[in-house]
N, C-alpha and C. Protein backbone atom coordinates (compact mmCIF):
# COMPACT_ATOMS: atom_id res chain seq x y z
N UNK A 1 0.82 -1.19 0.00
CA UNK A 1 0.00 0.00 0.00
C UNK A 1 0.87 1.26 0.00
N UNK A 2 1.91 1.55 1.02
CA UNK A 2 2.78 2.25 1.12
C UNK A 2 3.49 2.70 -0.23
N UNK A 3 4.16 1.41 -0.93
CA UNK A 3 4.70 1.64 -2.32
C UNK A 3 4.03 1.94 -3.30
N UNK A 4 2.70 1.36 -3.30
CA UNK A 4 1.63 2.02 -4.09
C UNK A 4 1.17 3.78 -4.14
N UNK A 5 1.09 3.91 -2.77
CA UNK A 5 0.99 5.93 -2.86
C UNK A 5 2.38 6.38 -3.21
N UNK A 6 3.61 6.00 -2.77
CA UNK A 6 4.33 6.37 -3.39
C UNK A 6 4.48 6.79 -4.87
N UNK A 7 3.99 5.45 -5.53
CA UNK A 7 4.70 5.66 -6.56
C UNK A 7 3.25 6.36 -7.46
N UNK A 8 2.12 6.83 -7.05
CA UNK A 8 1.57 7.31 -7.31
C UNK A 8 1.49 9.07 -7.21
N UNK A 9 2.01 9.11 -5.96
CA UNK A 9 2.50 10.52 -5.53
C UNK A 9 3.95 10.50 -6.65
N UNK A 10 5.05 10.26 -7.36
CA UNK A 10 5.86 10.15 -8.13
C UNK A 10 5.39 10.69 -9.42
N UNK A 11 4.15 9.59 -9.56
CA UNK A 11 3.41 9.78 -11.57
C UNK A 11 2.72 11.45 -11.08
N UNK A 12 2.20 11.77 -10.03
CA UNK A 12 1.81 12.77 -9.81
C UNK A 12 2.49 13.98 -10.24
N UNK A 13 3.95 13.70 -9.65
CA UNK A 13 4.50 14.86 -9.14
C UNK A 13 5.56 14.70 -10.59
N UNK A 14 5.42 14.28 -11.51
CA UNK A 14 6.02 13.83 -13.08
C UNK A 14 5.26 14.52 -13.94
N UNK A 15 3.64 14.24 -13.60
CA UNK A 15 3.12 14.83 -14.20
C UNK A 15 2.29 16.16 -14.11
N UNK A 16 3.29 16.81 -13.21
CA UNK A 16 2.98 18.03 -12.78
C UNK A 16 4.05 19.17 -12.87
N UNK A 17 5.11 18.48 -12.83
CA UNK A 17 6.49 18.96 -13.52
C UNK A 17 6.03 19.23 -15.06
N UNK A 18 5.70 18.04 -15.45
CA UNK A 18 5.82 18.28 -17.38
C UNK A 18 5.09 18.98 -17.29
N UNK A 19 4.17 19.12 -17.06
CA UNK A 19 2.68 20.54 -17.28
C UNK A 19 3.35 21.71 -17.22
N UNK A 20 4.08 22.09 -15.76
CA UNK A 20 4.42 23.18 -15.49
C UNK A 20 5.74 23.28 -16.83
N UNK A 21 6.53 22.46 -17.23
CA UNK A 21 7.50 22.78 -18.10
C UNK A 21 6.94 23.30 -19.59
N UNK A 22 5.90 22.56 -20.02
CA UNK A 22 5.36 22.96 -21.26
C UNK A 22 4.40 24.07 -20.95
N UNK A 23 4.42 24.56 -20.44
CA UNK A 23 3.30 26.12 -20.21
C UNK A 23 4.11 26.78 -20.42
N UNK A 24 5.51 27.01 -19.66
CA UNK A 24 6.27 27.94 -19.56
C UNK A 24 6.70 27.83 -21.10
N UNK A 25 7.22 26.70 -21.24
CA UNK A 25 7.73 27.03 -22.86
C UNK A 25 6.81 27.13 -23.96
N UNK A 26 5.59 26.91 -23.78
CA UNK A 26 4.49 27.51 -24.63
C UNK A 26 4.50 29.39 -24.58
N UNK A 27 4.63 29.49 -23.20
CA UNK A 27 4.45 30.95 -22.99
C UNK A 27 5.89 31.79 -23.64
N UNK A 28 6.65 31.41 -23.51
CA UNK A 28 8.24 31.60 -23.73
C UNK A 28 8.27 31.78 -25.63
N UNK A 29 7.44 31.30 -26.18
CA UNK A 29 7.28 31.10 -27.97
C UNK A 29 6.07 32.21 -27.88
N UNK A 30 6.88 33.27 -28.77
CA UNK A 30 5.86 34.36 -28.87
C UNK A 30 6.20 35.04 -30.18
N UNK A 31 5.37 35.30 -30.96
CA UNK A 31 6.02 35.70 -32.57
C UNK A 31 5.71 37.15 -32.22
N UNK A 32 6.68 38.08 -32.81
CA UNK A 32 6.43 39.29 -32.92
C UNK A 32 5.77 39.80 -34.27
N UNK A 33 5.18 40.53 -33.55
CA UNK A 33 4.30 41.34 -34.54
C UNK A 33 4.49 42.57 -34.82
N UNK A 34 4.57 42.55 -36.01
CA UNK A 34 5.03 43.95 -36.91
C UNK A 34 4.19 44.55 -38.13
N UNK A 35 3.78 45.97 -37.59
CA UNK A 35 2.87 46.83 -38.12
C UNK A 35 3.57 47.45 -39.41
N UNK A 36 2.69 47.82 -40.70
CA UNK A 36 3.34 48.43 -41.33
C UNK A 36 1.98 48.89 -42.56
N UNK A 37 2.53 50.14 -43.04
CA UNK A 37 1.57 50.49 -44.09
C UNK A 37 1.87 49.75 -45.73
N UNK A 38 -0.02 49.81 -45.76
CA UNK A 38 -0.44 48.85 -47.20
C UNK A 38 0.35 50.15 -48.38
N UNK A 39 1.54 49.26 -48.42
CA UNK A 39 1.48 50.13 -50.14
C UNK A 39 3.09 51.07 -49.97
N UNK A 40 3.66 50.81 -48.45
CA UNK A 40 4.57 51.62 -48.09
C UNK A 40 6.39 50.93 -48.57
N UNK A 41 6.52 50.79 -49.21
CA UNK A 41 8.10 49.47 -50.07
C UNK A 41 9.21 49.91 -49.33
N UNK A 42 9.25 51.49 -49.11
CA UNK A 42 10.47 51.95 -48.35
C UNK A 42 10.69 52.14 -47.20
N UNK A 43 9.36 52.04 -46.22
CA UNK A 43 8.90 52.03 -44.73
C UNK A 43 9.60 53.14 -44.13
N UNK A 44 9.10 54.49 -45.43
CA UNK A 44 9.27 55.77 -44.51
C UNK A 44 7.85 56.38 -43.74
N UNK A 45 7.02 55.24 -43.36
CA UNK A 45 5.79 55.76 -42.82
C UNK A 45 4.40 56.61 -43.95
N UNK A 46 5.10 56.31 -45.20
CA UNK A 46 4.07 57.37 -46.31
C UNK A 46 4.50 55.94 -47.86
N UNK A 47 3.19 56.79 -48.17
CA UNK A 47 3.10 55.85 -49.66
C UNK A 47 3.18 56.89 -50.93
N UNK A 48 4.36 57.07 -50.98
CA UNK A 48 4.45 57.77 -52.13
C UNK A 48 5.29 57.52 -53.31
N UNK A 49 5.63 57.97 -54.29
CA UNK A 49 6.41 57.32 -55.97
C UNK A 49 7.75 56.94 -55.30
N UNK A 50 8.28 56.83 -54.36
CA UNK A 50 8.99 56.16 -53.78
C UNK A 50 9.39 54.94 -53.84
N UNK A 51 8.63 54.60 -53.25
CA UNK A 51 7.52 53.34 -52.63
C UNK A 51 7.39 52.42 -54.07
N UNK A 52 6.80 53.25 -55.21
CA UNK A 52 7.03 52.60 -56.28
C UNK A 52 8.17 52.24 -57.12
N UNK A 53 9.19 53.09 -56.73
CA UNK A 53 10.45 53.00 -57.30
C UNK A 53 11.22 51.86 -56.74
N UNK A 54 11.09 51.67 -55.83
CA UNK A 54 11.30 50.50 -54.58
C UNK A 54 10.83 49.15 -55.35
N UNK A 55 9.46 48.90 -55.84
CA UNK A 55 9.20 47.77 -55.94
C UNK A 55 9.75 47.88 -57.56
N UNK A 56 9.76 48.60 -58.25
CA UNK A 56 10.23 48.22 -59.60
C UNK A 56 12.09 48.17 -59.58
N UNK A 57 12.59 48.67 -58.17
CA UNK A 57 13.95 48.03 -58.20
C UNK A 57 14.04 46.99 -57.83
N UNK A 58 13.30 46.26 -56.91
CA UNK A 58 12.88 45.30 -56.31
C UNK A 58 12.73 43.92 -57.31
N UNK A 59 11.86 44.22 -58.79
CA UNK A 59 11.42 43.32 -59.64
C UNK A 59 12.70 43.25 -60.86
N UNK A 60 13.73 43.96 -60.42
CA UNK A 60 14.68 44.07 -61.58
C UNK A 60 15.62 43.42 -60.89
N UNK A 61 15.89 43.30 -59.84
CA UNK A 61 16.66 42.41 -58.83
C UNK A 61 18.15 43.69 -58.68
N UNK A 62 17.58 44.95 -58.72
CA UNK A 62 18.68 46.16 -58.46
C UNK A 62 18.54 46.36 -57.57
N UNK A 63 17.55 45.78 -56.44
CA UNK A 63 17.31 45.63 -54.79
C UNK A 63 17.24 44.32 -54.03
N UNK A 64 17.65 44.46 -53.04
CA UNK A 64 16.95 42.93 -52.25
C UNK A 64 15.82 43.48 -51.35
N UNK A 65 15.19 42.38 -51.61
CA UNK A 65 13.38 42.12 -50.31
C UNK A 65 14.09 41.83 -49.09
N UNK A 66 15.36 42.74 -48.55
CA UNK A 66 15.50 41.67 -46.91
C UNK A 66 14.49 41.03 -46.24
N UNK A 67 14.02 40.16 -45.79
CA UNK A 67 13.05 39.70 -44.88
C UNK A 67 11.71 39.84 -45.47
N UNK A 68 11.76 40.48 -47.05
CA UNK A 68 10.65 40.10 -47.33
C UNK A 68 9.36 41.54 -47.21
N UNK A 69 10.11 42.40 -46.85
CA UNK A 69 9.06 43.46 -46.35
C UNK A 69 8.58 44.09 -47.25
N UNK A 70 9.28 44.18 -48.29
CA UNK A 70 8.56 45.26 -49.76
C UNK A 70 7.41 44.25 -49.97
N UNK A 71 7.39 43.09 -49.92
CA UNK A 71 6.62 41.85 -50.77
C UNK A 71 5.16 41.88 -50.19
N UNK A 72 5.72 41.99 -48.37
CA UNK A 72 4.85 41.62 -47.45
C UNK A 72 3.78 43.21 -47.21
N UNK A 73 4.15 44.31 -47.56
CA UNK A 73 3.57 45.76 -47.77
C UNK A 73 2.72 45.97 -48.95
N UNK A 74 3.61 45.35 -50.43
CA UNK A 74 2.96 45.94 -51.24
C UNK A 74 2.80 44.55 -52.32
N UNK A 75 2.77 43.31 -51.66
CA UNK A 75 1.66 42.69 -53.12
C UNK A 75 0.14 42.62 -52.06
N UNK A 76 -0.38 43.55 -53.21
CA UNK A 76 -1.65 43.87 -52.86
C UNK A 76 -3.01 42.96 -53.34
N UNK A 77 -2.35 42.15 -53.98
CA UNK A 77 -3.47 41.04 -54.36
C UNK A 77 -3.45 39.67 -54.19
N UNK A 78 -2.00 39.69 -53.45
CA UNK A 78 -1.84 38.17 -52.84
C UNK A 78 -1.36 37.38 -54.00
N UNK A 79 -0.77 37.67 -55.33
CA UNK A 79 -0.66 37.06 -56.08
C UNK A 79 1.12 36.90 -56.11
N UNK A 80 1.42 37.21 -55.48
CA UNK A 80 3.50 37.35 -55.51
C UNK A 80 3.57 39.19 -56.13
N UNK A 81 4.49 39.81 -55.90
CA UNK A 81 4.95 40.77 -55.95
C UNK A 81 5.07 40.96 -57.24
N UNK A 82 4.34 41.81 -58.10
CA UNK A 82 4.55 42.12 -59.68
C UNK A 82 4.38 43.69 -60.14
N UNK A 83 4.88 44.15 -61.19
CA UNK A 83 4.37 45.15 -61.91
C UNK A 83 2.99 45.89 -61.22
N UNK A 84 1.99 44.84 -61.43
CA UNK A 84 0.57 45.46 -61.02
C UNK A 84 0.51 45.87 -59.74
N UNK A 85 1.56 45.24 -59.03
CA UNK A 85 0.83 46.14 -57.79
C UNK A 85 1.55 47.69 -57.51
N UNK A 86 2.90 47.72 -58.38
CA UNK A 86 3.57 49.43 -58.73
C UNK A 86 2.47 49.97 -59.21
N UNK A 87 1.50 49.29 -60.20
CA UNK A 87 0.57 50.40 -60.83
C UNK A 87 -0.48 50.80 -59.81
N UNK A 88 -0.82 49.92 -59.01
CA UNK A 88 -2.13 49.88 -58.51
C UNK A 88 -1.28 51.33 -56.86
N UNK A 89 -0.82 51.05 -56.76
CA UNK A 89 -0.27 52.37 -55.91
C UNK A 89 -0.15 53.73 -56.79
N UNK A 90 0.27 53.08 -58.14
CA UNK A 90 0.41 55.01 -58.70
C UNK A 90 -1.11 55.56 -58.94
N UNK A 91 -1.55 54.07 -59.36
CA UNK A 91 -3.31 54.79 -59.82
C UNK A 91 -3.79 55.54 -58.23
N UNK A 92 -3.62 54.68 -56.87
CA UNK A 92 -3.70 55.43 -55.66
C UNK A 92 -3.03 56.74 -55.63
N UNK A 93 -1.80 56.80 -55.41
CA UNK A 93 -1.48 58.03 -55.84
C UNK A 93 -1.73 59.58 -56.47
N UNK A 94 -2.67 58.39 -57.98
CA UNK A 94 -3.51 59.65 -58.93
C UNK A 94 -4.78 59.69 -58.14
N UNK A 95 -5.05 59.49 -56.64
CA UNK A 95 -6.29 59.39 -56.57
C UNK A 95 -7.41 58.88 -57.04
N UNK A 96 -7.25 57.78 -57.56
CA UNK A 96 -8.29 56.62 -58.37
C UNK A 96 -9.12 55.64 -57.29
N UNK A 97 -10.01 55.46 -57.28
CA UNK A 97 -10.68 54.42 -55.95
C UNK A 97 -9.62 53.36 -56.58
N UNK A 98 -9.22 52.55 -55.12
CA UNK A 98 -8.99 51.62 -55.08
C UNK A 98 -9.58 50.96 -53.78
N UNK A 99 -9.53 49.22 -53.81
CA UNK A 99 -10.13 48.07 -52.80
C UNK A 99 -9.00 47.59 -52.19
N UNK A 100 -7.67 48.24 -52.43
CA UNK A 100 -6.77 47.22 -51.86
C UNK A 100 -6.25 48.13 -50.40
N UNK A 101 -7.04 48.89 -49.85
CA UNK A 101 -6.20 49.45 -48.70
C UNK A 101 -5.24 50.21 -48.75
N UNK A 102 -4.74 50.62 -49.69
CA UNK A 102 -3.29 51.11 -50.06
C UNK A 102 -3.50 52.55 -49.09
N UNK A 103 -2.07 52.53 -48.21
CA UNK A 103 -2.40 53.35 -47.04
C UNK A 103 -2.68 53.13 -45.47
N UNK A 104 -3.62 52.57 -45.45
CA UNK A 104 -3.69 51.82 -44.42
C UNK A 104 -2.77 51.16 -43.19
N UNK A 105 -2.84 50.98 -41.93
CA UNK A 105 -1.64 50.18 -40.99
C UNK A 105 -2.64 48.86 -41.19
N UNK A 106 -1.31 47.83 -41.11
CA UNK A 106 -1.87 46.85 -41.13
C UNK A 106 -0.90 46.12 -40.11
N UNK A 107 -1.46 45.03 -39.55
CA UNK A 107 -0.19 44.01 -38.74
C UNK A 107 0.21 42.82 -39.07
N UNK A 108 1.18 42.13 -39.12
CA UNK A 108 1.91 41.08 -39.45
C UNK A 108 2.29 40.15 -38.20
N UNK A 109 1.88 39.05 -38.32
CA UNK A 109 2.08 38.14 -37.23
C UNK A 109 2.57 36.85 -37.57
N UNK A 110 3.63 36.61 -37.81
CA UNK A 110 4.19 35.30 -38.17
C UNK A 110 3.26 33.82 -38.04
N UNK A 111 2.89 33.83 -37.62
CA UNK A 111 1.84 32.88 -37.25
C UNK A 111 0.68 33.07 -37.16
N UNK A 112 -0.14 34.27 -38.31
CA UNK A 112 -1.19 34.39 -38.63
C UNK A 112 -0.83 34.63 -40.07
N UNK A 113 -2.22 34.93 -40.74
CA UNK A 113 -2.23 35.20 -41.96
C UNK A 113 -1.65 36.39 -41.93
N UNK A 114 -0.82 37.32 -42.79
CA UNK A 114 -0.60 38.30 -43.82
C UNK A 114 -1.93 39.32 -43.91
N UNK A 115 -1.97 40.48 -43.81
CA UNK A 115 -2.88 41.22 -44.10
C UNK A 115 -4.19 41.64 -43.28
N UNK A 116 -3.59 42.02 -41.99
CA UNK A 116 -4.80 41.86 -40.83
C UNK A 116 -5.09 43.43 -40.19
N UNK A 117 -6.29 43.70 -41.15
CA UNK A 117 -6.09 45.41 -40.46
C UNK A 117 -6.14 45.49 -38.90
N UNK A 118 -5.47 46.30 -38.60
CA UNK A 118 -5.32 46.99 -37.58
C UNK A 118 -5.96 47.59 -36.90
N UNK A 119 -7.31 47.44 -36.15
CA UNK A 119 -8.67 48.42 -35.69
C UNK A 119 -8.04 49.33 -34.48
C-alpha cells in the first residue's frame, strides 16, 4: 500500500512537472508582430512614388526584399509581388478608388495570416 501511494505521488509529481514545463515554454514562444503600411516598399511611414520605385527596383533584382518586407507591404493582391501592384499604388497616388487598402496600418504576425487590419 505504502509503495503504491508512493509511486503514485511520483506519476503525480512527473506529471505536474511536465505541465508546469510545457506552459512555460508555450508561454516563452511568442512571434512578434510587426505593423506596417499597405502600399509603403520603403517604410518611410508614407506611400508615395517612392515606394514605387522600390518595388520596380525590387522586380529588376537592383534591390533585395531583406526579410521580405517590400513583398509583405505591397503585393496587394496576394498574387506574388509584380508590376501590377507598382501600378495599382500610382493609380492610388492619382487618386483613383482603389479596394486594396493602399495606405492603411496593417499588422503582421508570423503565425497568422498576412494582411490583418489593424482596428
Amino acid at each position: 500500500m505504502i509503495k503504491r501511494m508512493r509511486r503514485m505521488r511520483m506519476i503525480v509529481s512527473l506529471a505536474a512537472a511536465a505541465a508546469m514545463a510545457f506552459s512555460v515554454a508555450a508561454m516563452s514562444v511568442s512571434a512578434a508582430t510587426e505593423n506596417y503600411i499597405r502600399g509603403d516598399a520603403n517604410g518611410d511611414g508614407t506611400v508615395n512614388i517612392n515606394d514605387v520605385t522600390v518595388i520596380q527596383r525590387v522586380l529588376a533584382d537592383l534591390e533585395k526584399d531583406t526579410g521580405g518586407a517590400v513583398k509583405r507591404s505591397c503585393d496587394l493582391d496576394g498574387k506574388g509581388l509584380d508590376i501590377a501592384d507598382a501600378t495599382n499604388i500610382q493609380c492610388y497616388l492619382a487618386e483613383f478608388v482603389s479596394s486594396y487598402q493602399i495606405g492603411k496600418t496593417f499588422s503582421f504576425d508570423e503565425y497568422e495570416l498576412p494582411f490583418i487590419p489593424v482596428t
